[in-house]
Protein backbone atom coordinates (compact mmCIF):
# COMPACT_ATOMS: atom_id res chain seq x y z
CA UNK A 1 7.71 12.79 3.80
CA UNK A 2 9.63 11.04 6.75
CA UNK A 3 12.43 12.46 8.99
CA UNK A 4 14.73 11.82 5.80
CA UNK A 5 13.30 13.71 3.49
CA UNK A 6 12.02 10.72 1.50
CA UNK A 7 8.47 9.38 0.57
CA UNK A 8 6.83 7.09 3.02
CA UNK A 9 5.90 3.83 0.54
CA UNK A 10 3.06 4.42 -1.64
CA UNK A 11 2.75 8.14 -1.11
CA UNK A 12 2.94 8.84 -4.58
CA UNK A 13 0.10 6.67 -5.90
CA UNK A 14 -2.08 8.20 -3.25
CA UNK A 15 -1.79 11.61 -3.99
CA UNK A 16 -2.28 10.90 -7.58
CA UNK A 17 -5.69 9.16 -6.34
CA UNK A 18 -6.86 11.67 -4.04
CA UNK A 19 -9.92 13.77 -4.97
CA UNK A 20 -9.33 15.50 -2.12
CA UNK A 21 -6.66 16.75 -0.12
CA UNK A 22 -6.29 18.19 3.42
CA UNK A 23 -3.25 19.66 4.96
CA UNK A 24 -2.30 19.66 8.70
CA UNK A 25 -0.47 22.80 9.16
CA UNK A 26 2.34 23.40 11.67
CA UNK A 27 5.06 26.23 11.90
CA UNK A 28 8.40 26.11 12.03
CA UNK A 29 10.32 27.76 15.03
CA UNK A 30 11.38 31.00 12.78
CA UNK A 31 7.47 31.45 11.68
CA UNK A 32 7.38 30.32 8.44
CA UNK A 33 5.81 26.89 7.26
CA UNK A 34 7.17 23.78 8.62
CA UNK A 35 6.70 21.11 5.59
CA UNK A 36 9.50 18.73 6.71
CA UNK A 37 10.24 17.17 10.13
CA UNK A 38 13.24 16.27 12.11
CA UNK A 39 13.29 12.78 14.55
CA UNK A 40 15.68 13.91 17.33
CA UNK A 41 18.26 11.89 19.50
CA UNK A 42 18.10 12.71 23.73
CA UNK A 43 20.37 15.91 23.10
CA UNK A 44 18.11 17.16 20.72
CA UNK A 45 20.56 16.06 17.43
CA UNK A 46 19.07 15.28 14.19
CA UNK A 47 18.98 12.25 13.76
CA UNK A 48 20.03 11.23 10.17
CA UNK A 49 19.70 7.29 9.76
CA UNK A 50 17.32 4.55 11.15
CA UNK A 51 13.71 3.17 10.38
CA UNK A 52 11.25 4.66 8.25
CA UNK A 53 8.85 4.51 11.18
CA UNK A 54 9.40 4.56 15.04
CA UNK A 55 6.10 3.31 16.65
CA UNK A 56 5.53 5.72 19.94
CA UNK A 57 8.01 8.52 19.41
CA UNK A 58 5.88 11.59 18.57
CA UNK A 59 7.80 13.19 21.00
CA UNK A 60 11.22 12.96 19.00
CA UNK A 61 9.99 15.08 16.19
CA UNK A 62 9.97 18.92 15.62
CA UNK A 63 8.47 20.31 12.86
CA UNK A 64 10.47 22.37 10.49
CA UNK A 65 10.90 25.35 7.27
CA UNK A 66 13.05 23.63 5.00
CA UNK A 67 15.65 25.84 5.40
CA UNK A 68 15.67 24.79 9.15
CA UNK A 69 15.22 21.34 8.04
CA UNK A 70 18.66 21.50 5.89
CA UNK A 71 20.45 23.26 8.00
CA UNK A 72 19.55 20.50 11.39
CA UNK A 73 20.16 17.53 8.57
CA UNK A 74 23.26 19.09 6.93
CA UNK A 75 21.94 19.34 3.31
């Protein structure tokens, strides 16, 4: 999923395609998980809106729980 919470375009058909599935595991700040990320502004703020896809900014998203995730997106 992207910074939104949403499926990137054709995510769907591919995991209903794969044979084979392998997960990249991160944690989330609190220990648990992290299955969502957050893109984040200069001051560190969620940000909430924009493109799908941000060519070169790796270094705007933190990988969350998705409690943490909810709480930084207000949901």
């Amino acid at each position: 999923m992207d910074f939104r919470g949403l499926l990137f375009p054709g995510s769907a058909t591919l995991l209903a395609l794969a044979d084979e599935m392998r997960e990249v595991r991160t944690i989330c700040h609190c220990g648990k998980k992290a299955t969502m990320v957050v893109r984040q502004d200069a001051q560190g703020g969620a940000i909430k809106e924009g493109a799908q896809v941000q060519i070169g900014g790796n270094e705007t998203y933190i990988s969350l729980c998705r409690r943490h995730w909810r709480e930084a997106v207000g949901r």
